[in-house]
C-alpha atoms as a PDB file:
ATOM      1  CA  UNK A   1       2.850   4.677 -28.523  1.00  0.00           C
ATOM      2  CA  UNK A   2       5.736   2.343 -29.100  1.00  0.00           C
ATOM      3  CA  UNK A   3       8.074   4.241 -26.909  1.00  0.00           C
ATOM      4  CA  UNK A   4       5.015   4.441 -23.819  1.00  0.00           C
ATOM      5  CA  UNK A   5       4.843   0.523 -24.148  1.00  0.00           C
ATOM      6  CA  UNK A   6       8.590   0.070 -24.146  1.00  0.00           C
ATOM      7  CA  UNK A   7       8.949   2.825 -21.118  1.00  0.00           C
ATOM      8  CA  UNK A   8       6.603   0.750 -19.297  1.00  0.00           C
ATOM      9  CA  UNK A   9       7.928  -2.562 -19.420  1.00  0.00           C
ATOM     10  CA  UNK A  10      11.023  -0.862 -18.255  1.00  0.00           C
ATOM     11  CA  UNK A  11       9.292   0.292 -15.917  1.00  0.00           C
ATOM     12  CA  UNK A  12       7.229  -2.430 -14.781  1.00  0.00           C
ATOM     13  CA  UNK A  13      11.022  -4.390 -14.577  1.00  0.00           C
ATOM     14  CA  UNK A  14      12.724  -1.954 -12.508  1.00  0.00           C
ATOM     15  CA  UNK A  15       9.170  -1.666 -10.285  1.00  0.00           C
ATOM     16  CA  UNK A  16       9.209  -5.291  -9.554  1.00  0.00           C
ATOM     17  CA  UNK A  17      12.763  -4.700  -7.571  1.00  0.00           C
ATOM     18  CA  UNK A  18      11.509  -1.529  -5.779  1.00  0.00           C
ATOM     19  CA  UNK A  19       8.494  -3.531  -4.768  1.00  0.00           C
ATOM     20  CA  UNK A  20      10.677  -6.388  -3.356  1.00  0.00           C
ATOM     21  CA  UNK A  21      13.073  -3.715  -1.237  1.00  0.00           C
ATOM     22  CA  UNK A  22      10.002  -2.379  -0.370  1.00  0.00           C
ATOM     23  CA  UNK A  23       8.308  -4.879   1.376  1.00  0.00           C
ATOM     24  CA  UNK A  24      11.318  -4.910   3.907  1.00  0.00           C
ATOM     25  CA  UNK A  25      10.943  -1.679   4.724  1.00  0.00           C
ATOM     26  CA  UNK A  26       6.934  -2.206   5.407  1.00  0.00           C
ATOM     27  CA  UNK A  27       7.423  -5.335   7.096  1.00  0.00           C
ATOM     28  CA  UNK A  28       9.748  -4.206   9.963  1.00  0.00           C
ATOM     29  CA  UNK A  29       8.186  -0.414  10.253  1.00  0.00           C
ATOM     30  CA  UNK A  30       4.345  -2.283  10.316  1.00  0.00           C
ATOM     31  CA  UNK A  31       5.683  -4.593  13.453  1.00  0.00           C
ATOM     32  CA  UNK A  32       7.923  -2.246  15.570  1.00  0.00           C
ATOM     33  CA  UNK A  33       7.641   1.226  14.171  1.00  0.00           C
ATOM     34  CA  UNK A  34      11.694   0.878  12.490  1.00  0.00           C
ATOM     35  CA  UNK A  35      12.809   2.529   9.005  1.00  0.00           C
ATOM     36  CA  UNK A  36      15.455   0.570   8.859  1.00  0.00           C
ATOM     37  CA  UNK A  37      17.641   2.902   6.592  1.00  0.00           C
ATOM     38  CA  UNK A  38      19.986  -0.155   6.313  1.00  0.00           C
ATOM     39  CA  UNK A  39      18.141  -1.663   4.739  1.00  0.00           C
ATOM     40  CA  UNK A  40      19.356  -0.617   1.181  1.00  0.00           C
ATOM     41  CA  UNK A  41      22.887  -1.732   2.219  1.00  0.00           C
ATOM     42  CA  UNK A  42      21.864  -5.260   2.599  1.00  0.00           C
ATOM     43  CA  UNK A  43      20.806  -5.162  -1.094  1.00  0.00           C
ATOM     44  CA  UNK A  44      23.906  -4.391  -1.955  1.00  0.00           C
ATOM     45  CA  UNK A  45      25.701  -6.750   0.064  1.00  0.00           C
ATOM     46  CA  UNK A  46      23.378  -9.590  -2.025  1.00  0.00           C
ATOM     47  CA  UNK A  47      24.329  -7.852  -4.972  1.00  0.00           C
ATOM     48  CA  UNK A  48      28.522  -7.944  -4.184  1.00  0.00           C
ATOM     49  CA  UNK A  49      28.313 -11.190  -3.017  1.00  0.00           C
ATOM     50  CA  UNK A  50      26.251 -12.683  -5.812  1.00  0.00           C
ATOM     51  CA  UNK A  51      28.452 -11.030  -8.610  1.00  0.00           C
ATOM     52  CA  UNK A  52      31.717 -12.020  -6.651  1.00  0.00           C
ATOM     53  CA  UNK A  53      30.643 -15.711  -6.591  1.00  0.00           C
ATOM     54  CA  UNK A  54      29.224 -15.328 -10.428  1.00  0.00           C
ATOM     55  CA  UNK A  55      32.843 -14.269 -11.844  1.00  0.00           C
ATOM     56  CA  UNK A  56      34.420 -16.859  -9.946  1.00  0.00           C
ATOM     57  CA  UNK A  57      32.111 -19.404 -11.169  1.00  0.00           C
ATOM     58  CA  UNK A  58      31.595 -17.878 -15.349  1.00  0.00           C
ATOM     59  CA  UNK A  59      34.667 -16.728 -15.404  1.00  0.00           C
ATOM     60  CA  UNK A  60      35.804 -15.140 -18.879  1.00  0.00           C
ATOM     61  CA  UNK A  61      33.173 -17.549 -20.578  1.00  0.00           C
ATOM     62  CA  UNK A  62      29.815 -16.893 -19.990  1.00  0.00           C
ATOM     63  CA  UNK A  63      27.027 -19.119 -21.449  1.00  0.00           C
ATOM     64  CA  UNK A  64      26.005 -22.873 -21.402  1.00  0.00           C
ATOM     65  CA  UNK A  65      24.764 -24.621 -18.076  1.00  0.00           C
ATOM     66  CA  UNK A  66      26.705 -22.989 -16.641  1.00  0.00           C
ATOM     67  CA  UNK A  67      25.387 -19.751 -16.455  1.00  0.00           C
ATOM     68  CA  UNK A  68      22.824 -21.107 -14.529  1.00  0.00           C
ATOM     69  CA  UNK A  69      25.047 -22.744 -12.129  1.00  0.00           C
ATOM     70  CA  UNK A  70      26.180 -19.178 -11.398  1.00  0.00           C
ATOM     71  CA  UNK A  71      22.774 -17.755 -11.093  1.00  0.00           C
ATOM     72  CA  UNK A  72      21.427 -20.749  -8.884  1.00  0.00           C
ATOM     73  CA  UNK A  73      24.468 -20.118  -7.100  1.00  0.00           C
ATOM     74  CA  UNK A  74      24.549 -16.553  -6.734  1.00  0.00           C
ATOM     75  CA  UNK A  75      21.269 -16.178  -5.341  1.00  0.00           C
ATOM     76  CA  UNK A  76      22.160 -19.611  -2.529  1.00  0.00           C
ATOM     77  CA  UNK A  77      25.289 -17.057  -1.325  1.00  0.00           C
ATOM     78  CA  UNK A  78      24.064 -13.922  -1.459  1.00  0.00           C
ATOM     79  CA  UNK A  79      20.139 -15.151   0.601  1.00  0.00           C
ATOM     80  CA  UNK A  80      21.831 -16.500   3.615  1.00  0.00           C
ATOM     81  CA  UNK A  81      24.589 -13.945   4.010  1.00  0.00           C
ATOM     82  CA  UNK A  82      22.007 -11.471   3.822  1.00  0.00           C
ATOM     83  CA  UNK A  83      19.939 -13.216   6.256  1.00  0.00           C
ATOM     84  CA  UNK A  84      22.616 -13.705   8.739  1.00  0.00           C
ATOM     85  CA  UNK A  85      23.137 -10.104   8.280  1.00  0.00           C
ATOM     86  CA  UNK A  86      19.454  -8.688   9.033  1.00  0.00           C
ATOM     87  CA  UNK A  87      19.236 -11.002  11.927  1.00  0.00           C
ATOM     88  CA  UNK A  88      22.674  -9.613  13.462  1.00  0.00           C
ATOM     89  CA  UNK A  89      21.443  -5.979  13.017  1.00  0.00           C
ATOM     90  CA  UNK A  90      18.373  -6.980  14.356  1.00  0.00           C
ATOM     91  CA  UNK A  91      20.022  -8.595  17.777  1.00  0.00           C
ATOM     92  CA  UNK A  92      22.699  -6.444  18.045  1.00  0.00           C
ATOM     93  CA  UNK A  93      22.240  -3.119  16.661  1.00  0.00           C
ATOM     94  CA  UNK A  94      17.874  -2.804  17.143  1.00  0.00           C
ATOM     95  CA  UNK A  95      16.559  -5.184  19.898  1.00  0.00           C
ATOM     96  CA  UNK A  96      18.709  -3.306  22.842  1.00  0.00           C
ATOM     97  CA  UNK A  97      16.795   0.018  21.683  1.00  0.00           C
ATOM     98  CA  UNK A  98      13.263  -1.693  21.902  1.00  0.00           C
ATOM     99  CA  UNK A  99      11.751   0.769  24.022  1.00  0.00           C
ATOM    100  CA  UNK A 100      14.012   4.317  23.468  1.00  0.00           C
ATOM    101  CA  UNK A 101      12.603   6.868  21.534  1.00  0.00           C
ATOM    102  CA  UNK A 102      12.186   6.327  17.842  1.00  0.00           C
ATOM    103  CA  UNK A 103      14.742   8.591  17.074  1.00  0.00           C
ATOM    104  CA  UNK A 104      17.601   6.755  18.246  1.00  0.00           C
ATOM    105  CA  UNK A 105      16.565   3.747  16.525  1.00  0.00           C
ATOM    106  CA  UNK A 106      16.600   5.857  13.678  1.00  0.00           C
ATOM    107  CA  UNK A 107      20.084   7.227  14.184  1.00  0.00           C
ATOM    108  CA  UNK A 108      21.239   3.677  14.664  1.00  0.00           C
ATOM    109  CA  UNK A 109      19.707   2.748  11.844  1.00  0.00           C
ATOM    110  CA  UNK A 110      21.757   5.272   9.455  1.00  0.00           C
ATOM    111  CA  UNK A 111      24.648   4.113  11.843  1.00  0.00           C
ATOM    112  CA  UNK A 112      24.306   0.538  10.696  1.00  0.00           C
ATOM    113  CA  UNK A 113      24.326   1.607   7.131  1.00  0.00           C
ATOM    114  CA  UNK A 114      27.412   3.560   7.020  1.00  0.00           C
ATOM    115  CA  UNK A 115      29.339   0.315   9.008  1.00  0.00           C
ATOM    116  CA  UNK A 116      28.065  -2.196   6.405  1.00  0.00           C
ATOM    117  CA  UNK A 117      28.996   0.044   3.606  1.00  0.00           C
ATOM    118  CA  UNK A 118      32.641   0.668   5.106  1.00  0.00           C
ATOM    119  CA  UNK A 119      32.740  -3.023   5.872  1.00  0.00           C
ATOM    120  CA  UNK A 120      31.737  -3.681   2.193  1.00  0.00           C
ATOM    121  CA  UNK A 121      34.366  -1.300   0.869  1.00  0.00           C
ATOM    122  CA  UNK A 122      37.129  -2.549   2.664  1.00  0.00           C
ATOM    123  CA  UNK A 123      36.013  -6.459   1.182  1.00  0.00           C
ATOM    124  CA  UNK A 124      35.344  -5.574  -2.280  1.00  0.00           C
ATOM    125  CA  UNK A 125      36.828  -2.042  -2.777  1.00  0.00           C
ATOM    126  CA  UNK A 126      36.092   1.350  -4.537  1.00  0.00           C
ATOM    127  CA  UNK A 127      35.259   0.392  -7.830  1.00  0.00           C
ATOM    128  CA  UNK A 128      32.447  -1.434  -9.674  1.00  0.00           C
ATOM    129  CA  UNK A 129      32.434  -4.632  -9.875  1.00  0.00           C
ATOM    130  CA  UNK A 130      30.940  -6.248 -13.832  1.00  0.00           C
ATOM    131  CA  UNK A 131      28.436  -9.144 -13.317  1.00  0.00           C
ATOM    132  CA  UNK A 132      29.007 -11.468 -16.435  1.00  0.00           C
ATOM    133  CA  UNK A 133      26.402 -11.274 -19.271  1.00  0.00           C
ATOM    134  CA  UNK A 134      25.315 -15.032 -18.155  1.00  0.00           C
ATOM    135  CA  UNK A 135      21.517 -15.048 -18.973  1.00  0.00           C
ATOM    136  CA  UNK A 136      21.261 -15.049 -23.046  1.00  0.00           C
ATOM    137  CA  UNK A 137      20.089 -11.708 -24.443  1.00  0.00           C
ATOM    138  CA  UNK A 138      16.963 -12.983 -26.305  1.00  0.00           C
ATOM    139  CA  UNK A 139      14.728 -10.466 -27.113  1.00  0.00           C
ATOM    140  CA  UNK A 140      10.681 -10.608 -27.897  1.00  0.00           C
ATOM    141  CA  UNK A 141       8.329  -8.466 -29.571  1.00  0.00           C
ATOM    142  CA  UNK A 142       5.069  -6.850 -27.761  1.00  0.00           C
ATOM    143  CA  UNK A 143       3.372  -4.491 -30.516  1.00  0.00           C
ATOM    144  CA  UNK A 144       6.145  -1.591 -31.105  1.00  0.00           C
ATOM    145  CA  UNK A 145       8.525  -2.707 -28.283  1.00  0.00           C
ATOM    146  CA  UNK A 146      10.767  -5.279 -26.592  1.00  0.00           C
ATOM    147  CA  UNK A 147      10.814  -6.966 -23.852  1.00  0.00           C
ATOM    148  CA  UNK A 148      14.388  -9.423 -23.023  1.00  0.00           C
ATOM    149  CA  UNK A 149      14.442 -12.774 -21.344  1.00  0.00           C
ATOM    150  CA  UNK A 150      15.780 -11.239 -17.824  1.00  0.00           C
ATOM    151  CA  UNK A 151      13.340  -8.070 -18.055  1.00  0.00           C
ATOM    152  CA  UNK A 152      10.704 -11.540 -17.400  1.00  0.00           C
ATOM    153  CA  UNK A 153      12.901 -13.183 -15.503  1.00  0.00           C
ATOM    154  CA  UNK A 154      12.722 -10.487 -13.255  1.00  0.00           C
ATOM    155  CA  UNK A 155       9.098  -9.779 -13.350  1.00  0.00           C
ATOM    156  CA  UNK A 156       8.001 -13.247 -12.926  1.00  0.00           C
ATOM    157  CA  UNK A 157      10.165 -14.187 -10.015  1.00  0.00           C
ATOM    158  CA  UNK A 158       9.290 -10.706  -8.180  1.00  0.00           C
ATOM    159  CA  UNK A 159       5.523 -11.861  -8.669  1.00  0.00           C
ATOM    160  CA  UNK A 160       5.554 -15.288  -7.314  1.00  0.00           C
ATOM    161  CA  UNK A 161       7.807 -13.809  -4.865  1.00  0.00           C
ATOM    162  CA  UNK A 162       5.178 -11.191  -3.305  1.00  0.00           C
ATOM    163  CA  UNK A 163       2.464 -13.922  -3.931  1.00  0.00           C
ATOM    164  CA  UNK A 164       4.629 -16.253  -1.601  1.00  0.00           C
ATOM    165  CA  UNK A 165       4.834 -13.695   0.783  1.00  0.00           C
ATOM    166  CA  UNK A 166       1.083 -12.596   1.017  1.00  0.00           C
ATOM    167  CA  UNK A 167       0.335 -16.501   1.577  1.00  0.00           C
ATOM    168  CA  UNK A 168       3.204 -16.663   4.538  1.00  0.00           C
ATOM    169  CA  UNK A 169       1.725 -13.467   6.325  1.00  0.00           C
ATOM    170  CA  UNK A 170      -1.838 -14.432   6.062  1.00  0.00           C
ATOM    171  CA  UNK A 171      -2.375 -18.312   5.542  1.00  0.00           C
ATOM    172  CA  UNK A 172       0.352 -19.536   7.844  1.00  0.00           C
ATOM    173  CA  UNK A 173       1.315 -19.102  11.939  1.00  0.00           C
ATOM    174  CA  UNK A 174       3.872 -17.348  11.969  1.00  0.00           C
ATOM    175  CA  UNK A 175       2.158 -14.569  10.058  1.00  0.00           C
ATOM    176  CA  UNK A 176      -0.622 -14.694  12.140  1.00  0.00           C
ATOM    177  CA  UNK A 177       1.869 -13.831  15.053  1.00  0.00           C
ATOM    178  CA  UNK A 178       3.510 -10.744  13.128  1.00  0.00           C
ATOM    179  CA  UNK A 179      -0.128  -9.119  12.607  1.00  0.00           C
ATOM    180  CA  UNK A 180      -1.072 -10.342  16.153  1.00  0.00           C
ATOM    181  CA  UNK A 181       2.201  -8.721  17.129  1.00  0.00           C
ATOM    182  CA  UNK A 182       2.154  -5.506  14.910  1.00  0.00           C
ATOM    183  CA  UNK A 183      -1.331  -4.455  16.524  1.00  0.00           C
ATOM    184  CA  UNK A 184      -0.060  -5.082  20.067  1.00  0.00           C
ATOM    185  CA  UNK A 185       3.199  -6.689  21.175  1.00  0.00           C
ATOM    186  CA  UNK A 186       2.416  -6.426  24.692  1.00  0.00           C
ATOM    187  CA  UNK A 187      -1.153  -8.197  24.496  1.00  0.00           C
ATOM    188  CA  UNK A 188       0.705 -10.685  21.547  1.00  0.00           C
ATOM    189  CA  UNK A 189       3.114 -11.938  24.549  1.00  0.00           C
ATOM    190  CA  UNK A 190       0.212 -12.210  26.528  1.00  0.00           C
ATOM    191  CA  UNK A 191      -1.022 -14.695  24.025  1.00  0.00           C
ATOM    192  CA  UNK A 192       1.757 -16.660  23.893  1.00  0.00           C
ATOM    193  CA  UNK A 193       3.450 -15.157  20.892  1.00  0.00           C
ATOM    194  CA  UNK A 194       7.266 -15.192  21.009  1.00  0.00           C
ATOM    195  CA  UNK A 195       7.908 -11.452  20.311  1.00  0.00           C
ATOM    196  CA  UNK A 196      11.759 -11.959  19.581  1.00  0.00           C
ATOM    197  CA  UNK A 197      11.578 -14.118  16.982  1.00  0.00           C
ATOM    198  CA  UNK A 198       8.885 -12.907  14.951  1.00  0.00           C
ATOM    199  CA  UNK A 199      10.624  -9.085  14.499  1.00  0.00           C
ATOM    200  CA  UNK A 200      14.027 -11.603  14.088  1.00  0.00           C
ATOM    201  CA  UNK A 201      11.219 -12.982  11.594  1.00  0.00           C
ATOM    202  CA  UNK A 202      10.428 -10.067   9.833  1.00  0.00           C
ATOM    203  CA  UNK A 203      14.088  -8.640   9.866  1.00  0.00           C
ATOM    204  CA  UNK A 204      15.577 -12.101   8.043  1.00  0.00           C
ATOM    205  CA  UNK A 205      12.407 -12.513   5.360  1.00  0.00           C
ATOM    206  CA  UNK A 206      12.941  -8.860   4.446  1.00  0.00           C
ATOM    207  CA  UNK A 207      16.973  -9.329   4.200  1.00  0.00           C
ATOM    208  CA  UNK A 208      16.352 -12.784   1.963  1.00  0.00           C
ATOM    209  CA  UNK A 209      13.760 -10.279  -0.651  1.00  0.00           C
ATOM    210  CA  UNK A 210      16.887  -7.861  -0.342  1.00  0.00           C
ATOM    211  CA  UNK A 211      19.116 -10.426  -1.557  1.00  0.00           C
ATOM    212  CA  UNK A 212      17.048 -11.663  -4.278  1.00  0.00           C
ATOM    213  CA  UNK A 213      16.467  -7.801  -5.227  1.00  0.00           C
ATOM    214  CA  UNK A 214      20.173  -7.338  -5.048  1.00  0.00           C
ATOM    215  CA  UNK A 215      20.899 -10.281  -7.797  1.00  0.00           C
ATOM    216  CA  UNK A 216      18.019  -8.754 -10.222  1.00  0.00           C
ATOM    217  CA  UNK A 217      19.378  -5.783  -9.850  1.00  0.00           C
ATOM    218  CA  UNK A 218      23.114  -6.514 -10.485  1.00  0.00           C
ATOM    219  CA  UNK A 219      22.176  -8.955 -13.423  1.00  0.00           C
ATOM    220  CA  UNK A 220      19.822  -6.398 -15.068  1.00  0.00           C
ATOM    221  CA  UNK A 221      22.988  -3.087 -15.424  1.00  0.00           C
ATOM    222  CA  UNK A 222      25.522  -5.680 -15.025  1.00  0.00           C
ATOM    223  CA  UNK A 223      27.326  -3.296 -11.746  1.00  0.00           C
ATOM    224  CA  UNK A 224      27.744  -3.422  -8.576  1.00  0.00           C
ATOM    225  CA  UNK A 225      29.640  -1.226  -6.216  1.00  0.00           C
ATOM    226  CA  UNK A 226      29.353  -0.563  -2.351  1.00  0.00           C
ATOM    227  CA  UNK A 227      27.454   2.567  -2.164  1.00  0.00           C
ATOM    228  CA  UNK A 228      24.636   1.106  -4.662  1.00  0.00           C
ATOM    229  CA  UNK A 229      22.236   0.486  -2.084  1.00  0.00           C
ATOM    230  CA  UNK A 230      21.916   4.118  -0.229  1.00  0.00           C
ATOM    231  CA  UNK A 231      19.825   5.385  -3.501  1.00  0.00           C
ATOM    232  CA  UNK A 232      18.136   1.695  -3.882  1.00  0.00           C
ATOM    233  CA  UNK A 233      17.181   2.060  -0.951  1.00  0.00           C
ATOM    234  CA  UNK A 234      15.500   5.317  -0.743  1.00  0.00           C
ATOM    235  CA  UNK A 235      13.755   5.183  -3.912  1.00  0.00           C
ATOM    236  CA  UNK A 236      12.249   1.377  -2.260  1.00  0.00           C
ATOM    237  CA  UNK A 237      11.248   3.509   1.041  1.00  0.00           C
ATOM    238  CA  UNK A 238       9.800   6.078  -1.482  1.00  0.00           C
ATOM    239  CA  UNK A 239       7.901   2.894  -3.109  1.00  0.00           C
ATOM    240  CA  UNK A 240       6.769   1.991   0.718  1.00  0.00           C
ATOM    241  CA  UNK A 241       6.091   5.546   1.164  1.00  0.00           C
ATOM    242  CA  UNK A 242       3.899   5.847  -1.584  1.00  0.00           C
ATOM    243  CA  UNK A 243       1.366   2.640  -1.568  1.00  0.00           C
ATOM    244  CA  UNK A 244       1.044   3.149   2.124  1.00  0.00           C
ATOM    245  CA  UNK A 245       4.327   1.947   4.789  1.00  0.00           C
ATOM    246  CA  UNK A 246       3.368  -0.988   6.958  1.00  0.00           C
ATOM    247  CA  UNK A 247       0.992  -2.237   4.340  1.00  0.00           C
ATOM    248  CA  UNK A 248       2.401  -5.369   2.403  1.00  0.00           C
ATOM    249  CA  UNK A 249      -0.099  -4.319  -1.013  1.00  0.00           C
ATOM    250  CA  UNK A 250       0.998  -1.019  -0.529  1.00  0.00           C
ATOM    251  CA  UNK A 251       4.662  -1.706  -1.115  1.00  0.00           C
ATOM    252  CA  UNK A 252       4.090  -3.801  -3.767  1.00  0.00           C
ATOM    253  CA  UNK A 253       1.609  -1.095  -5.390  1.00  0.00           C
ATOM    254  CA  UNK A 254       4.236   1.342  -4.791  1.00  0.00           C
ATOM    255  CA  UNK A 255       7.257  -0.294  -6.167  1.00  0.00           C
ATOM    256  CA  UNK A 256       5.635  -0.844  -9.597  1.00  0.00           C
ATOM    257  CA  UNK A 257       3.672   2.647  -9.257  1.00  0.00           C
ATOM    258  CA  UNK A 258       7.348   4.369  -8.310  1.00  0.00           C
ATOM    259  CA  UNK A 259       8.962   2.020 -11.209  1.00  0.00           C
ATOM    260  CA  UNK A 260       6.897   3.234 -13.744  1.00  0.00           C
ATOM    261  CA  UNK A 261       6.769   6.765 -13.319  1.00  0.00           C
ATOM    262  CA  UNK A 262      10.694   7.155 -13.051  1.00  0.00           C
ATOM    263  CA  UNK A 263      10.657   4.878 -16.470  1.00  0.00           C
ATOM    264  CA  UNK A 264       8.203   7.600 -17.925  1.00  0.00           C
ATOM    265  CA  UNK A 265       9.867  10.796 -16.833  1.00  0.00           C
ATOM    266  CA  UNK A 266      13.418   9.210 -17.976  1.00  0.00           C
ATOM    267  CA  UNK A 267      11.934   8.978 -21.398  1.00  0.00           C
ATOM    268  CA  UNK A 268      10.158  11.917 -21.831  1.00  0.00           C
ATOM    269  CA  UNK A 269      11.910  14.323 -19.778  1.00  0.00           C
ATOM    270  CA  UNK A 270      13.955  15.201 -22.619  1.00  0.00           C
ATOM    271  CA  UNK A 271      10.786  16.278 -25.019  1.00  0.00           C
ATOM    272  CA  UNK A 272       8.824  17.958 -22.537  1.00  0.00           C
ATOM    273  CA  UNK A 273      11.679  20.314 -21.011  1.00  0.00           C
ATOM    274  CA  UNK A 274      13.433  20.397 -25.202  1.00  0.00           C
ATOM    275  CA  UNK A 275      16.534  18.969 -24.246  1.00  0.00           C
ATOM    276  CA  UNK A 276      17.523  20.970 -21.186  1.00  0.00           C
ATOM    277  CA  UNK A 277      17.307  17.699 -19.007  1.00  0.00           C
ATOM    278  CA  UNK A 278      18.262  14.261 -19.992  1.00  0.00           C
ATOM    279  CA  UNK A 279      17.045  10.950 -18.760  1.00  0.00           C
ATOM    280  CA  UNK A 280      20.042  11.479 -16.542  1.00  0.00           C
ATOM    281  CA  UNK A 281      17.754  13.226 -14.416  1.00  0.00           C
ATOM    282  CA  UNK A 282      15.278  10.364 -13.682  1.00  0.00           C
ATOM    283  CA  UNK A 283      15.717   9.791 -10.250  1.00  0.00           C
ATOM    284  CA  UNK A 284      14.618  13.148  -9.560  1.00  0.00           C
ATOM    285  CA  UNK A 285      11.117  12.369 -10.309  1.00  0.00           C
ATOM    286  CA  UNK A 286      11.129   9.604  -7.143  1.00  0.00           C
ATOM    287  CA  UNK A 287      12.038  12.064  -5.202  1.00  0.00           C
ATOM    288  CA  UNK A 288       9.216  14.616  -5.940  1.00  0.00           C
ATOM    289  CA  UNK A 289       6.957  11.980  -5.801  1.00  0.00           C
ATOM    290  CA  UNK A 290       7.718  11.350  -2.209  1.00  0.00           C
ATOM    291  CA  UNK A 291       7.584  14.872  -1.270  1.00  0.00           C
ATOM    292  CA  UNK A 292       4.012  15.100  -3.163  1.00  0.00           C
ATOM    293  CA  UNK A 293       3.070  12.101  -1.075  1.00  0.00           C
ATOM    294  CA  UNK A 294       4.117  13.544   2.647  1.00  0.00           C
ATOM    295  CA  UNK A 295       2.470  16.843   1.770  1.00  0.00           C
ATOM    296  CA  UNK A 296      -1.089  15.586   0.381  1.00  0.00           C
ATOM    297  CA  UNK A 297      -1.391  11.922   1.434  1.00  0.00           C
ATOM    298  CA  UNK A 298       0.973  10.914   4.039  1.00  0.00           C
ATOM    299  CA  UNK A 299      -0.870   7.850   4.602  1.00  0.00           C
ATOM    300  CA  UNK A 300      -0.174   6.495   1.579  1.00  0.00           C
ATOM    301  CA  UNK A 301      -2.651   4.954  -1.643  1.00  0.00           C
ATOM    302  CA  UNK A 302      -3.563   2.224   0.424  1.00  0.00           C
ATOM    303  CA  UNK A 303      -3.063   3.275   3.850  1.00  0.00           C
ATOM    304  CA  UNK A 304      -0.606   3.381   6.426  1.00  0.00           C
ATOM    305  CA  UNK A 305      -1.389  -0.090   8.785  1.00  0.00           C
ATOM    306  CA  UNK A 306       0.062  -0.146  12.348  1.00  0.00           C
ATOM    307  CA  UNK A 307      -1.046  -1.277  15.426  1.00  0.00           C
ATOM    308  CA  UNK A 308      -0.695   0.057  18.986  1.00  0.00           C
ATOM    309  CA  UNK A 309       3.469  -0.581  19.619  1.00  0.00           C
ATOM    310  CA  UNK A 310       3.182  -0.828  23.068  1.00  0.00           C
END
């Protein structure tokens, strides 16, 4: 029992980032019909730039204030540049391609991806870059297991994140004008909706949960390195995938859903297949997952929910 609890706080951590990745995906594929498969690299450009700025700023003596100096400061470099980068993809690389077929979108889309992460490579290099051990290691008790001070760092700030989120799309104007424009862009225009700006909209709110997933995820294994964000990013459209794509609760379902279950197989894996597989192997089980999903329910737990993309 101790080790289910403990695999599922792990789980429910590493969920909480999925989720956040996730709701990119869902956002721009619910509006214009894109899986932006760049989307993963734009994690990882948060997750560079935040842990390049962190070292610079901790140094060789992490702790104090200023640790979160470095954090605060992390997260105002990597949000912007990450924002700056959907919206240039977006504009640049997307907009022109409005109405071809889906397919090249799509192969611009991986196109994209493979320029960031060369770009990325050639700034920061090969090899992994160590985000300092800034936020202290303080660990609490829940029955049998533990649970550390980032593990609800993470978990809190991903919730009040997706709760933000849910109250911008349907409490506010602008996301009345991306659900307006995700069941019809044509009759949305009609009504006076700017159709640029809320896909450039969608594209920069997704990038800025990117970036914040990026830091979590480079403060929690304490890497990062330039090709981090093709797997991110597959397991988060897996996540989208799973709770339904184009369907904000969806992704967040998914995420913690897709979370959890790799957190479960990485810890019993070993016991159930005696030691022939390893937790090593954990990433397979997001994966099957997604297959299991496209065969039986393609839809999704919740739904797929897209408009006419006219």
């Amino acid at each position: 029992m101790d080790i289910l609890l403990q695999q599922l706080i792990n789980g429910v951590t590493v969920g909480s980032v999925y989720a956040l990745v996730a709701l990119g995906y869902t956002m721009v594929y619910g509006i214009i019909g894109l899986i932006n498969f760049a989307h993963g690299d734009v994690v990882m450009v948060g997750a560079m730039a935040a842990t390049t700025l962190a070292v610079a700023l901790v140094g060789a003596d992490p702790g104090g204030a200023s640790a979160w100096v470095a954090v605060l400061g992390a997260l105002l470099l990597a949000v912007p540049l990450c924002m700056a980068l959907g919206w240039t993809a977006e504009r640049f690389a997307y907009r022109p391609l409005r109405r071809a077929p889906r397919l090249a979108a799509l192969i611009t889309a991986i196109g994209v991806s493979i320029v960031i992460q060369n770009i990325a490579m050639m700034v920061w290099g090969r090899n992994y870059l160590s985000f300092p051990h800034i936020i202290e290691p303080r660990l609490y008790q829940i029955g049998g297991a533990r649970i550390s001070l980032l593990q609800i760092l993470i978990i809190i700030s991903a919730a009040a994140i997706m709760a933000g989120l849910l109250l911008i799309v349907h409490r506010t104007r602008l996301g009345t004008a991306m659900r307006a424009t995700a069941q019809n862009r044509e009759v949305a225009g009609l009504m006076g909706v700017n159709i640029n700006v809320v896909i450039s909209a969608a594209f920069v709110i997704g990038s800025a949960l990117a970036a914040v997933a990026g830091v979590m995820v480079t403060t929690y294994y304490g890497v990062a390195q330039y090709t981090m964000g093709f797997l991110l990013g597959l397991k988060a459209f897996t996540a989208a995938v799973l709770g339904g794509i184009g369907n904000l609760g969806g992704a967040m379902l998914g995420g913690l859903l897709l979370g959890i279950i790799e957190s479960l197989g990485a810890g019993y894996i070993g016991a159930l297949t005696n030691g022939v597989f390893g937790s090593n192997y954990q990433d397979v089980f997001s994966f099957i997952v997604l297959i299991v999903v496209l065969v039986f329910r393609p839809s999704g737990l919740l739904g797929e929910r897209v408009g006419d993309r006219a």
